[in-house]
Structure formats: C-alpha cells, structure tokens
N, C-alpha and C. Protein backbone atom coordinates (compact mmCIF):
# COMPACT_ATOMS: atom_id res chain seq x y z
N UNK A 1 -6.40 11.78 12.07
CA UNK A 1 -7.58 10.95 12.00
C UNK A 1 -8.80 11.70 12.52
N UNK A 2 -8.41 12.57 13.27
CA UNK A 2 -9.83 13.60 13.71
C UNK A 2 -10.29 14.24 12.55
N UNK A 3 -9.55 15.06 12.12
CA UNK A 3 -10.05 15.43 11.18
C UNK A 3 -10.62 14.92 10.00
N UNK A 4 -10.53 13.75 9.76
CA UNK A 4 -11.34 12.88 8.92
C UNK A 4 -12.46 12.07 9.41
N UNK A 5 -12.25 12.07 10.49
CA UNK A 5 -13.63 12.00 11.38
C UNK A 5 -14.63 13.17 11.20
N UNK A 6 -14.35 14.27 11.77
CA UNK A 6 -15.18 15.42 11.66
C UNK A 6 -15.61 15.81 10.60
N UNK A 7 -14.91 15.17 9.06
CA UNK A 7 -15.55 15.78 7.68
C UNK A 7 -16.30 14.58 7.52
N UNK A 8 -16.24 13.02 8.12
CA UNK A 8 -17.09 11.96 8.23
C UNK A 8 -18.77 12.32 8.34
N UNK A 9 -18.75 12.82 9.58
CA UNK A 9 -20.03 13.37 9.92
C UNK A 9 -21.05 14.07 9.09
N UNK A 10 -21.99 13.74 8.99
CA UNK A 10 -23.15 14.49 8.01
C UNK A 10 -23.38 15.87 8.95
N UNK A 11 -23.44 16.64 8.16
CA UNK A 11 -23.46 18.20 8.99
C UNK A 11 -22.83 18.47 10.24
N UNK A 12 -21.82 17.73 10.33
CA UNK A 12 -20.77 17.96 11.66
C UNK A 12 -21.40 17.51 13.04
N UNK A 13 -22.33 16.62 12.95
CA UNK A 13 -23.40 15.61 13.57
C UNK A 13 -23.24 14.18 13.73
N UNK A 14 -23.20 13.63 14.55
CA UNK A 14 -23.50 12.09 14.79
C UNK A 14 -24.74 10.99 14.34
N UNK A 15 -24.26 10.48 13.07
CA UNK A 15 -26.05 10.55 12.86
C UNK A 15 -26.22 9.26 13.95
N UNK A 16 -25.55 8.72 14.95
CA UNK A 16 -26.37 7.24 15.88
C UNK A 16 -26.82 8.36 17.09
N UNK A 17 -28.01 7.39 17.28
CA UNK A 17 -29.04 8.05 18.88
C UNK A 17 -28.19 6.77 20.22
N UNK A 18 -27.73 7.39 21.09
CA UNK A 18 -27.32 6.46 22.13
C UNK A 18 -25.75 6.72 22.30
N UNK A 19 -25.11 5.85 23.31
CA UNK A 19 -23.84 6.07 23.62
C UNK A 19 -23.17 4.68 23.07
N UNK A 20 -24.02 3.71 22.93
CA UNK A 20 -23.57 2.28 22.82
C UNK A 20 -23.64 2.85 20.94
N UNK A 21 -24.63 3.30 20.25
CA UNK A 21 -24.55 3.08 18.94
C UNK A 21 -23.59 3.69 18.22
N UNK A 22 -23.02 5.42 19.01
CA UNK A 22 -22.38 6.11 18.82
C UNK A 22 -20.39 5.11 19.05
N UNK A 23 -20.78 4.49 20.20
CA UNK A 23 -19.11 3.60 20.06
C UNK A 23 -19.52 3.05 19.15
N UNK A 24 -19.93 1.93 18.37
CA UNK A 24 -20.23 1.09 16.98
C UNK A 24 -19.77 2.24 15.81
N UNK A 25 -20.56 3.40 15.88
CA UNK A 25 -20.31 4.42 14.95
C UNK A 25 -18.81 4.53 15.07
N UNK A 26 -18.09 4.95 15.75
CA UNK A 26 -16.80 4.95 15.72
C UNK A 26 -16.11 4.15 15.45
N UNK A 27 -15.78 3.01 16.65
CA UNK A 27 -14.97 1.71 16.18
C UNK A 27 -15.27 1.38 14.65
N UNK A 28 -16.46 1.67 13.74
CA UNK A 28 -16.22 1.03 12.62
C UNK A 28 -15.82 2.16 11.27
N UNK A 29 -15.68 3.26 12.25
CA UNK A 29 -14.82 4.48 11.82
C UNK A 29 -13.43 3.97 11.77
N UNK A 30 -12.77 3.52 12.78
CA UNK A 30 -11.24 3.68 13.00
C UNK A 30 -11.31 2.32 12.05
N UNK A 31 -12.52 1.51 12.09
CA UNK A 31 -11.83 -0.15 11.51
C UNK A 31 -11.32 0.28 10.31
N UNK A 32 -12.23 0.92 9.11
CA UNK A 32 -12.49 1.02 7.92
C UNK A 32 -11.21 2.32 7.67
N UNK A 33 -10.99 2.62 8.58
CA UNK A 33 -9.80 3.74 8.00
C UNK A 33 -8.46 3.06 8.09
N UNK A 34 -8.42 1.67 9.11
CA UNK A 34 -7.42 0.91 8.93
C UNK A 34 -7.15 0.45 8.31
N UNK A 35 -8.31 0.14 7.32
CA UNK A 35 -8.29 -1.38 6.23
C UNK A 35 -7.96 -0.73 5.03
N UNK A 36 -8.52 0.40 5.00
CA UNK A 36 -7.80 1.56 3.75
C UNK A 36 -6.34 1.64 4.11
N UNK A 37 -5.75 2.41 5.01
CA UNK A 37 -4.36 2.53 5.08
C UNK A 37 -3.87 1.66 4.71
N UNK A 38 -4.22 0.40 5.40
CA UNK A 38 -3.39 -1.09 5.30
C UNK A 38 -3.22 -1.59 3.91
N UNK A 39 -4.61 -1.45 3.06
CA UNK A 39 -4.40 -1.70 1.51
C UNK A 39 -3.93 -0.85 1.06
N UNK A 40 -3.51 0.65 1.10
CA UNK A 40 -2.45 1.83 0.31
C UNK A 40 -1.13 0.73 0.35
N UNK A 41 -0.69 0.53 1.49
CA UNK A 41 0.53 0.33 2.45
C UNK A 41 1.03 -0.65 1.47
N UNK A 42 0.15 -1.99 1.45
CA UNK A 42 0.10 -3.21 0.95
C UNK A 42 0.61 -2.98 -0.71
N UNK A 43 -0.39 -1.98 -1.10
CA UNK A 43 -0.61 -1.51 -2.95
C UNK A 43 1.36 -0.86 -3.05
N UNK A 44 1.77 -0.34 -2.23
CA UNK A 44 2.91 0.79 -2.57
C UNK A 44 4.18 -0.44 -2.43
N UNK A 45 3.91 -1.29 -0.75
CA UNK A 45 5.30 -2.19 -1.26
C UNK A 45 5.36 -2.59 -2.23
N UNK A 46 4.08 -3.53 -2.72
CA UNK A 46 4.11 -4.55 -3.69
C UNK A 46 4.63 -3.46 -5.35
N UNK A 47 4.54 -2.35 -5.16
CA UNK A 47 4.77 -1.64 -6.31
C UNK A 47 6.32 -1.51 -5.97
N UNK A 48 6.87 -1.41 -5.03
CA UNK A 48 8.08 -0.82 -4.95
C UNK A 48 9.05 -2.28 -5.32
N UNK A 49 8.73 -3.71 -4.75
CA UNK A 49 9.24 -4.88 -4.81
C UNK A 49 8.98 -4.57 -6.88
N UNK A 50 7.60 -4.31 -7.40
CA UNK A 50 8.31 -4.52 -8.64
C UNK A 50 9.40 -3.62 -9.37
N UNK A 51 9.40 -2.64 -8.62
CA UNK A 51 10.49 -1.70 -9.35
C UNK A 51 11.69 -2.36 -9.10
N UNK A 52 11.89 -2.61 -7.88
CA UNK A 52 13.45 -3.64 -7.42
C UNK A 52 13.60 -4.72 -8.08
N UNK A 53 12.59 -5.12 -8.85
CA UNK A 53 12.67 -6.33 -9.45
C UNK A 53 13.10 -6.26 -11.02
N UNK A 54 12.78 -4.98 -11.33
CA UNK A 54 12.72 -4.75 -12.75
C UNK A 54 14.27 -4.09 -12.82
N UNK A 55 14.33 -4.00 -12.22
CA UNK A 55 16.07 -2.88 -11.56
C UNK A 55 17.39 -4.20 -11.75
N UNK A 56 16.60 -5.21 -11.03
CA UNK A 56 17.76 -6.40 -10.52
C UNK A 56 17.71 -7.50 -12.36
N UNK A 57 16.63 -6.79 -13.15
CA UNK A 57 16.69 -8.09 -14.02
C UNK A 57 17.66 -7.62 -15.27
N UNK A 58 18.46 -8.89 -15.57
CA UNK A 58 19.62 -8.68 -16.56
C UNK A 58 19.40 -8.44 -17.75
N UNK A 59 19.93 -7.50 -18.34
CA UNK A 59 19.71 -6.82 -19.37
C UNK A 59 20.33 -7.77 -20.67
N UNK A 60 20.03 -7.99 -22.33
CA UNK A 60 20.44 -8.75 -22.70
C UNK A 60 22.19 -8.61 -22.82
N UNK A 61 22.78 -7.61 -22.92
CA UNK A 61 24.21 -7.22 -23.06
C UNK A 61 24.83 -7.29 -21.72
N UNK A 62 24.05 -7.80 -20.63
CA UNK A 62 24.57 -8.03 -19.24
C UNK A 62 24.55 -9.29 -19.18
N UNK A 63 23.71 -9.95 -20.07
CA UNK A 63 23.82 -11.47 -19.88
C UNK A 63 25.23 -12.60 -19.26
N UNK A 64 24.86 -13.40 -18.68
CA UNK A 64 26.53 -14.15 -18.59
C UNK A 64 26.56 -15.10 -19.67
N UNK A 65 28.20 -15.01 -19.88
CA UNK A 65 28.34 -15.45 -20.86
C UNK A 65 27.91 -17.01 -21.36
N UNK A 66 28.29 -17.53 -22.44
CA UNK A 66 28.07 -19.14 -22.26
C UNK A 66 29.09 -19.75 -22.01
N UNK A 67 28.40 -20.98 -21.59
CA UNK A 67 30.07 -21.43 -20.89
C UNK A 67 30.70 -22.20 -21.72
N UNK A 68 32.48 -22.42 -21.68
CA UNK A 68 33.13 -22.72 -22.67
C UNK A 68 33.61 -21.52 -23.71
N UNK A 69 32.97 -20.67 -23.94
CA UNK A 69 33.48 -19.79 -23.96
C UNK A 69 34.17 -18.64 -23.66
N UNK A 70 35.39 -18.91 -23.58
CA UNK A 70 36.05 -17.77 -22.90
C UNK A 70 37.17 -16.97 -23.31
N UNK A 71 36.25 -16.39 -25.18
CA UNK A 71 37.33 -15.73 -25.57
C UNK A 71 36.78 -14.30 -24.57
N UNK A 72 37.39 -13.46 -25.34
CA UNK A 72 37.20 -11.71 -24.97
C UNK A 72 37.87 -10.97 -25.77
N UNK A 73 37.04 -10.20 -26.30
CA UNK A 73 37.50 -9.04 -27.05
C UNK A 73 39.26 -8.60 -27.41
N UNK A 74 39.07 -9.03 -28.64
CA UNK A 74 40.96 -7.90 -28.10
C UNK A 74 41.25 -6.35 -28.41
C-alpha cells in the first residue's frame, strides 16, 4: 500500500498544506483503496459462486428420470 501511495502523489509531493489536511489526505487514501479492494473481492466471489453454479446444474442426459418409470436399458 506504500507504494501506491507514493505513485499517488503528484511529483512525489503532498499536494495538502498542514498536518490536519495532510491526515484527511491520507485517511481518504486508505478509505478509497479499501472500497476498491472490497469491490474486486465482492466482483471475484460473486464470479466464482457463478461458476459453482453452472458446474452443479444438470445436464439434460443427467436429468432424473420420470417417475413411474423404471425401465433401464438392457
């Protein structure tokens, strides 16, 4: 995260004047890098739940059979 801090910076500079503006500058550094991670995070389960989903769904030749019927092949 430092290092994406330090390429943050306009010319490797702080652009806030003060110590109070410079914490604001930050904290809304770390917020906004959270809210990104958190939506990757969010984007990849929800992709992975559909692969498991598409994995678990029955194929038509997997189907169960109907019921009452219970010949089988000879």
């Amino acid at each position: 995260m430092h290092s994406q801090f330090d390429l943050s910076l306009w010319n490797r500079r702080m652009i806030a004047y003060g110590v109070e503006r410079q914490k604001i500058f930050v904290l809304g550094f770390a917020v906004s890098q959270n809210a990104t991670s958190h939506r990757i995070h969010l984007e990849a389960r929800s992709s992975a739940q559909q692969v498991l989903a598409s994995r678990h769904t029955p194929q038509p030749d997997e189907a169960a059979p109907t019921p009452g019927c219970d010949r089988r092949p000879s």
